[in-house]
N, C-alpha and C. Protein backbone atom coordinates (compact mmCIF):
# COMPACT_ATOMS: atom_id res chain seq x y z
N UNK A 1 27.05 76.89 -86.55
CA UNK A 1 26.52 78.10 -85.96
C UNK A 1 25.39 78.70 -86.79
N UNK A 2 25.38 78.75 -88.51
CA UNK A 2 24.71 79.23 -88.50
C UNK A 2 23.30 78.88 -88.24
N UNK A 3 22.82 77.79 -88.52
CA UNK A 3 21.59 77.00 -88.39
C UNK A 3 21.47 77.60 -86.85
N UNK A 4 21.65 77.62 -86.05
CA UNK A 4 21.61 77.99 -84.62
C UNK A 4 21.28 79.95 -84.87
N UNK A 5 21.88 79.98 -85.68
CA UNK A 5 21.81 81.52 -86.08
C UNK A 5 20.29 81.81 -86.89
N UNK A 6 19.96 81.17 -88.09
CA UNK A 6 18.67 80.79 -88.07
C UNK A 6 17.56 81.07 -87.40
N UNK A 7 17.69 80.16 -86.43
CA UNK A 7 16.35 79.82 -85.56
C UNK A 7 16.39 81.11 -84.55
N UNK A 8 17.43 81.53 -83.94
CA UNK A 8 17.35 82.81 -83.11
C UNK A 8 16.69 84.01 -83.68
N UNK A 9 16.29 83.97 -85.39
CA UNK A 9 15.41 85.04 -85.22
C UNK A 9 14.30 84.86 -85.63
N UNK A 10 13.94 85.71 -85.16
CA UNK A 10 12.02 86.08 -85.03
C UNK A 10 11.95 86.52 -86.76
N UNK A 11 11.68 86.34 -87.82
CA UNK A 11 11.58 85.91 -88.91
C UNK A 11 10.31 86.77 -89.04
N UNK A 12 9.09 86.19 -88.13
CA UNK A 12 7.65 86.87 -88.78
C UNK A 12 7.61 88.30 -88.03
N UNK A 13 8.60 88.33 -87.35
CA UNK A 13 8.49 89.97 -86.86
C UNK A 13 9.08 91.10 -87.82
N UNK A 14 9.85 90.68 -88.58
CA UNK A 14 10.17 91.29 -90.00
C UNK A 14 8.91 91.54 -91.20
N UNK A 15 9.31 92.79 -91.24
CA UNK A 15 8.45 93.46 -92.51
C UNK A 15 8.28 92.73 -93.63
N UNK A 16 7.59 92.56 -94.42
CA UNK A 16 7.62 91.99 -96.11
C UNK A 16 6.58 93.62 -96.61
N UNK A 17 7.67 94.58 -97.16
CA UNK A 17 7.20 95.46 -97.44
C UNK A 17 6.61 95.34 -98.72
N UNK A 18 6.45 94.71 -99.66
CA UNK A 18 5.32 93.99 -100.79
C UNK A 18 4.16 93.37 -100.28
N UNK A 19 3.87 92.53 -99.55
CA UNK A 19 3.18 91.33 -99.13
C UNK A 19 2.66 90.64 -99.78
N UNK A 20 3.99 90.38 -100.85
CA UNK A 20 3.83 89.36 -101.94
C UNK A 20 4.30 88.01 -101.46
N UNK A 21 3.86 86.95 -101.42
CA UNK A 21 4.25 85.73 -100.76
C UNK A 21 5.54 85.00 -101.03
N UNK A 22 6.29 85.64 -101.78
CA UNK A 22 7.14 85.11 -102.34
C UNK A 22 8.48 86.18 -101.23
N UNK A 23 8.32 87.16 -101.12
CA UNK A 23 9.16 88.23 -100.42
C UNK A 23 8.99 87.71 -98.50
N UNK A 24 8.58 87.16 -98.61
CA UNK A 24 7.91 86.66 -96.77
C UNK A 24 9.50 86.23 -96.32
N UNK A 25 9.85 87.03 -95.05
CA UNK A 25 10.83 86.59 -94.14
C UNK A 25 11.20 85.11 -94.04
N UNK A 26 10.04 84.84 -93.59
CA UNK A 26 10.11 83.00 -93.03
C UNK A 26 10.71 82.40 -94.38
N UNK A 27 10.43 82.70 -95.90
CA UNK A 27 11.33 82.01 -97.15
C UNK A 27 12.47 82.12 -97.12
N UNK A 28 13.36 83.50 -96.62
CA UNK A 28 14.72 84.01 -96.27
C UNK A 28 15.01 82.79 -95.28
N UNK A 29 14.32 82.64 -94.34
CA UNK A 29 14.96 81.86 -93.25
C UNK A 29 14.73 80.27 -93.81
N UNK A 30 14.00 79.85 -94.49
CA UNK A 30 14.08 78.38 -95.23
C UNK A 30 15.07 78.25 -96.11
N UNK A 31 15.34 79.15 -96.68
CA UNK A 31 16.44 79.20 -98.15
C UNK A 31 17.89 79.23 -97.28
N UNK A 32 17.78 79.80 -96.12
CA UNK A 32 19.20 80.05 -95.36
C UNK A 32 19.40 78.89 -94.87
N UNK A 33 18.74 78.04 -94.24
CA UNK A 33 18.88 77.10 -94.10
C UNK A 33 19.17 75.89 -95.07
N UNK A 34 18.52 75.64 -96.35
CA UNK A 34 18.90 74.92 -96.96
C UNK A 34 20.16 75.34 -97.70
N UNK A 35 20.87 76.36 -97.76
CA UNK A 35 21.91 76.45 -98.07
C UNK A 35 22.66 76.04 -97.38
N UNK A 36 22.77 76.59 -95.85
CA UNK A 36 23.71 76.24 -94.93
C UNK A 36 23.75 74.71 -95.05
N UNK A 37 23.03 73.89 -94.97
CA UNK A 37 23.24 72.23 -95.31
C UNK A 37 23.13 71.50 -96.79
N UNK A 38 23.51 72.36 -97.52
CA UNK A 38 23.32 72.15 -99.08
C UNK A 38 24.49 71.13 -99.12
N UNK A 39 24.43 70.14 -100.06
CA UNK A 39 25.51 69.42 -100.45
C UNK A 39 26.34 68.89 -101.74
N UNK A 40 25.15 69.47 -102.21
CA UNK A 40 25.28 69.20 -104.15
C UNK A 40 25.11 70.78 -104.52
N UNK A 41 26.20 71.11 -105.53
CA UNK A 41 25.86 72.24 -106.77
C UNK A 41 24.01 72.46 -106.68
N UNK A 42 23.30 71.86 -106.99
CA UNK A 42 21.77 71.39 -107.44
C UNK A 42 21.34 72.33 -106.09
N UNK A 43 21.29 71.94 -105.01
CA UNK A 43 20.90 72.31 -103.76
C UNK A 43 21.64 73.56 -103.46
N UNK A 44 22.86 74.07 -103.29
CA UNK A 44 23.62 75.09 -103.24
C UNK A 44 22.37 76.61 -104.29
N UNK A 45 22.49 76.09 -105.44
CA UNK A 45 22.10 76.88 -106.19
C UNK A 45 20.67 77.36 -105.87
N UNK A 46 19.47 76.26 -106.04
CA UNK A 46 18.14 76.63 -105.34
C UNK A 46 18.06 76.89 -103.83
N UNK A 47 18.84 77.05 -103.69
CA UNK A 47 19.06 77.84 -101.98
C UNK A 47 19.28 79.79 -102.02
N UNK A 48 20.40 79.59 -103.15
CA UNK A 48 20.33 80.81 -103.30
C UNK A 48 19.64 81.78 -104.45
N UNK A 49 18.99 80.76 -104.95
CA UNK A 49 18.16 81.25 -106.39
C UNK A 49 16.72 81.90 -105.36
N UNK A 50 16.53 80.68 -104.12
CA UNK A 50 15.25 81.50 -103.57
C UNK A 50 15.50 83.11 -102.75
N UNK A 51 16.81 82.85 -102.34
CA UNK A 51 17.11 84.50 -101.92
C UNK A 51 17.23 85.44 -102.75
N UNK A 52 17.49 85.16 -103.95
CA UNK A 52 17.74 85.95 -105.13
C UNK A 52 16.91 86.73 -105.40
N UNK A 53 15.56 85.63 -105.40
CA UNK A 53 14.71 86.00 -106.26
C UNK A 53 13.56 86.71 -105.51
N UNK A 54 13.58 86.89 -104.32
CA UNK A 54 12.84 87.94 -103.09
C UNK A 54 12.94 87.79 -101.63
N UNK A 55 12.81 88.59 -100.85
CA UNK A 55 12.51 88.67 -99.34
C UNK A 55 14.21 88.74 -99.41
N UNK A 56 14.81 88.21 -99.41
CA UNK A 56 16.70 88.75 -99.03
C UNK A 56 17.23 90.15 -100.11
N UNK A 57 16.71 90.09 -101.28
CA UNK A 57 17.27 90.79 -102.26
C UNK A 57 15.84 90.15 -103.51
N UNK A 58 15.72 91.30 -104.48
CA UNK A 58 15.23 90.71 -105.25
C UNK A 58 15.99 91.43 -106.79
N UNK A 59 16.92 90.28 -107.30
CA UNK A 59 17.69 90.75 -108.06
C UNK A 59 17.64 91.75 -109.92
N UNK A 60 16.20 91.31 -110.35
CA UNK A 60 15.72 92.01 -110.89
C UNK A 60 15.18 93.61 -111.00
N UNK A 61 14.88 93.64 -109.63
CA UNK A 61 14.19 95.33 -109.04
C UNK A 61 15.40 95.75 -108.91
N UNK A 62 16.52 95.32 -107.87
CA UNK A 62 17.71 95.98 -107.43
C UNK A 62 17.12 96.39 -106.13
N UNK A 63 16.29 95.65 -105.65
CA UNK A 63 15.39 95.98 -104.11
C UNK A 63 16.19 94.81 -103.34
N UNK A 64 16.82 95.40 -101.85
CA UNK A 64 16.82 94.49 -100.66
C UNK A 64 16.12 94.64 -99.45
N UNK A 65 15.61 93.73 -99.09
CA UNK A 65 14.50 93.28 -98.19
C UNK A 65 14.98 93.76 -96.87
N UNK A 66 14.10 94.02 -95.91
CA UNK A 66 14.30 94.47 -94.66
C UNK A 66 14.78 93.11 -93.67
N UNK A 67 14.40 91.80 -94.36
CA UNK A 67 15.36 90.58 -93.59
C UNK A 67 16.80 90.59 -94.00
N UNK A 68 17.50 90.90 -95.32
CA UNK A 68 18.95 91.25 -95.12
C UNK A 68 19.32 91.76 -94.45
N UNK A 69 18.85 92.63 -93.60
CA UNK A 69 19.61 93.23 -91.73
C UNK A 69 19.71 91.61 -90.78
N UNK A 70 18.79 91.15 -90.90
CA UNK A 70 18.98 89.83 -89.68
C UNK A 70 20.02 88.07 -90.74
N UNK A 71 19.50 88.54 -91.92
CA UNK A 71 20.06 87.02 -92.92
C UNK A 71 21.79 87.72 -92.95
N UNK A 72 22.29 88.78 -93.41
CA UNK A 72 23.61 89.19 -93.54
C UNK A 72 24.85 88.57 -92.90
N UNK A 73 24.03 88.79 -91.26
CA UNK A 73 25.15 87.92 -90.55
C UNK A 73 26.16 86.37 -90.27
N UNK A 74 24.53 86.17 -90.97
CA UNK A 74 24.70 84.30 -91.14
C UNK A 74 25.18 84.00 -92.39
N UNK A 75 25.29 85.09 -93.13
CA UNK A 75 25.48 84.78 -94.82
C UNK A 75 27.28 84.98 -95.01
N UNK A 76 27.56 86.16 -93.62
CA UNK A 76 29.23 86.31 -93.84
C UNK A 76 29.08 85.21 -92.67
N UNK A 77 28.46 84.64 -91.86
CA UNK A 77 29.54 83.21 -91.30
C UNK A 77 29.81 81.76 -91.81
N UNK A 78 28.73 82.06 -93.15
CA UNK A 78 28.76 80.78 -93.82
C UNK A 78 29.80 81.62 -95.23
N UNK A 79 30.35 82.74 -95.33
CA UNK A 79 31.27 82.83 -96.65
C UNK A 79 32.43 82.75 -95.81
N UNK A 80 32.68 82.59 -94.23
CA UNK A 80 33.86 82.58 -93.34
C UNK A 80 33.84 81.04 -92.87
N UNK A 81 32.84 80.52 -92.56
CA UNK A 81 32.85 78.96 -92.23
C UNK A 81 32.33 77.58 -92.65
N UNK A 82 31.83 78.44 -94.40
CA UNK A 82 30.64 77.80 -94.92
C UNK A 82 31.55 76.25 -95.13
N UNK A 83 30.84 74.92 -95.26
CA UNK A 83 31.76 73.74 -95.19
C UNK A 83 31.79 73.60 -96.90
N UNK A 84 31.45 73.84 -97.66
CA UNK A 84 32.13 74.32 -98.89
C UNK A 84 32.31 75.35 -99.70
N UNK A 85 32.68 75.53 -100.67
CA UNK A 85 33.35 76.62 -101.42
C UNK A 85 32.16 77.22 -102.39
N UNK A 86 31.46 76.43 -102.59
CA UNK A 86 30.28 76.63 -103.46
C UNK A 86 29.33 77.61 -102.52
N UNK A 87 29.66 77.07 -101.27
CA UNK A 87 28.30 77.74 -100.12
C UNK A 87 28.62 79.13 -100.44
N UNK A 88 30.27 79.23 -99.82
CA UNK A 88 31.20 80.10 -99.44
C UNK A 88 30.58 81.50 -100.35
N UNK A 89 30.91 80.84 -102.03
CA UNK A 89 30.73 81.86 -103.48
C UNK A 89 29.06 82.13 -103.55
N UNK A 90 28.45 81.18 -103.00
CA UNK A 90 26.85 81.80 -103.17
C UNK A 90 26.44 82.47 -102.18
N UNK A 91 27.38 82.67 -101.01
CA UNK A 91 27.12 83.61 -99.79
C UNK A 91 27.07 84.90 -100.37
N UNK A 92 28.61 85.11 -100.54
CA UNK A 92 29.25 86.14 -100.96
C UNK A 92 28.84 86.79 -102.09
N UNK A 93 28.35 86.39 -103.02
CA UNK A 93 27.49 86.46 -104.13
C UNK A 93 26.12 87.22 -103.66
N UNK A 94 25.46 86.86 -102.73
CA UNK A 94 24.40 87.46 -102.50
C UNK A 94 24.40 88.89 -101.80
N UNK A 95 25.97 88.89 -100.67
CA UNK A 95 25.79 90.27 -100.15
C UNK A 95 26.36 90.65 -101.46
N UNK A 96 26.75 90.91 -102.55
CA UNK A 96 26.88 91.91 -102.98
C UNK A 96 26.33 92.14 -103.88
N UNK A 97 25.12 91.60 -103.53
CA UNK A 97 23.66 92.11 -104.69
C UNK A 97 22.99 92.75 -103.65
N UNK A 98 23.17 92.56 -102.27
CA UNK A 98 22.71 93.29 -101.09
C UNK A 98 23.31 94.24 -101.59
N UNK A 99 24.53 94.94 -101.13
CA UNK A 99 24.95 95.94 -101.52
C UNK A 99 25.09 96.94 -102.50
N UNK A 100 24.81 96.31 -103.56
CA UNK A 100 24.30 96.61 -105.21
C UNK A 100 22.60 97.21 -105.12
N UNK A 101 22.09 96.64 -104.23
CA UNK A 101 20.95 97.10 -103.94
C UNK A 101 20.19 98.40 -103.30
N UNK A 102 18.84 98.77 -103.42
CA UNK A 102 18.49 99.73 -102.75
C UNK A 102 17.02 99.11 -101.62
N UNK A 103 17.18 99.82 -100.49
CA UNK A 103 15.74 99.53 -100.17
C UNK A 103 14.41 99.67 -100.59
N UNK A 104 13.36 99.22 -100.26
CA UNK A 104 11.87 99.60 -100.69
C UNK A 104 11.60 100.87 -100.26
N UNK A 105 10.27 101.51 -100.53
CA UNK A 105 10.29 103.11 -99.98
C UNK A 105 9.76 102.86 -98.54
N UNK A 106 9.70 103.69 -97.77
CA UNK A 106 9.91 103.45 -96.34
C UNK A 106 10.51 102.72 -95.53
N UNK A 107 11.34 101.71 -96.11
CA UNK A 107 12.25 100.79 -95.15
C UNK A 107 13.86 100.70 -95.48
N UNK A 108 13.94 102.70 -95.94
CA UNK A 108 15.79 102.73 -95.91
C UNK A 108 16.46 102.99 -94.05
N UNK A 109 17.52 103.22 -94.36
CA UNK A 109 17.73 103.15 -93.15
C UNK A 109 18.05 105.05 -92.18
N UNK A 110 17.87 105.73 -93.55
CA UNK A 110 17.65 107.14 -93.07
C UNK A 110 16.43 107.80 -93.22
N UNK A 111 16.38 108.42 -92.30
CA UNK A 111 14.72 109.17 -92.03
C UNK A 111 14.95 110.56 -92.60
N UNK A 112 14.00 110.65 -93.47
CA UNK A 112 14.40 112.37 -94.13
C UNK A 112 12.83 112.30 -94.52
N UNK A 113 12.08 114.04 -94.41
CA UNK A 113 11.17 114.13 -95.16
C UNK A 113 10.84 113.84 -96.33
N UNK A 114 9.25 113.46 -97.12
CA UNK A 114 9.02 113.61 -98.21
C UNK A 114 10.20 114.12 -99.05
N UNK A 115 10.04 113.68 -100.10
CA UNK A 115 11.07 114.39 -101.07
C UNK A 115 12.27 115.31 -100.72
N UNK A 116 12.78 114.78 -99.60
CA UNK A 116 13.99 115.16 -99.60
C UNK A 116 14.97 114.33 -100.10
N UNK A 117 16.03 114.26 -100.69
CA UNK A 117 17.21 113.77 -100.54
C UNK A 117 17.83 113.06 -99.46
N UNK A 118 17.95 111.70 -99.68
CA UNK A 118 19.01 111.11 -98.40
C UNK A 118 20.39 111.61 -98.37
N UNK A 119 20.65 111.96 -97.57
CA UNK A 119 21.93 112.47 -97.23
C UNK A 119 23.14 111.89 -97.96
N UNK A 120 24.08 112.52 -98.48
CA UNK A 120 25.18 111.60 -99.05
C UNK A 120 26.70 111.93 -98.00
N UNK A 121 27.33 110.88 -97.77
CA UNK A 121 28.74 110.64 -97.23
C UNK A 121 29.89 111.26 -98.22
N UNK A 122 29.56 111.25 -99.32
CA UNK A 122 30.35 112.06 -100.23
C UNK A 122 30.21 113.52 -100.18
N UNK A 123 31.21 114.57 -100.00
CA UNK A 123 31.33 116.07 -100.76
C UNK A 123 31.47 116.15 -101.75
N UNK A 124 31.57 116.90 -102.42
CA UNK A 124 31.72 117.26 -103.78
C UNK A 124 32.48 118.65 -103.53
């Protein structure tokens, strides 16, 4: 499924809010793919070293990319159906550098004026 999951999205219709070539959607969707058919440790790893390292998450900044909304889904059906365990741990591994993460400026997912504060789910 996921490879089928893949190709269903529109990839260049996604933002690369850098337009650094390395952050480009369409790399998210090559790296997803070669993971999903990875078969060696070797391949597993540079599958997810290229998401790591921009356009899904870029693990240094603590920035996630506006293609982790469309890659996420395919990333929990390959940590739910991935055909190995290695896939499984480098799925899972990545959402939660997604989640560890923040967006770029203009592409969070709440709209608030200039210098306002995003809203928090917590009281105090």
């Amino acid at each position: 499924m996921s490879l089928d999951a893949v190709g269903a999205v529109n990839w260049s219709a996604i933002p690369n809010p850098t337009a650094h070539p390395s952050d480009d959607p369409e790399r998210v969707a090559h790296a997803l793919r070669r993971l999903t058919v990875s078969t060696t440790a070797n391949e597993t790893g540079d599958a997810a070293s290229l998401l790591a390292g921009g356009g899904f998450v870029c693990s240094h900044a603590g920035m996630v990319f506006p293609a982790a909304y469309a890659a996420t889904p395919i990333l929990l059906d390959l940590v739910e159906h991935g055909r190995r365990t290695r896939i499984k741990d480098a799925a899972l591994g990545l959402l939660f550098d997604a989640l560890c993460s923040l967006p770029p400026a203009g592409h969070n997912r709440v709209d608030t004026p200039p210098y306002q504060p995003v809203p928090s789910a917590v009281t105090r």
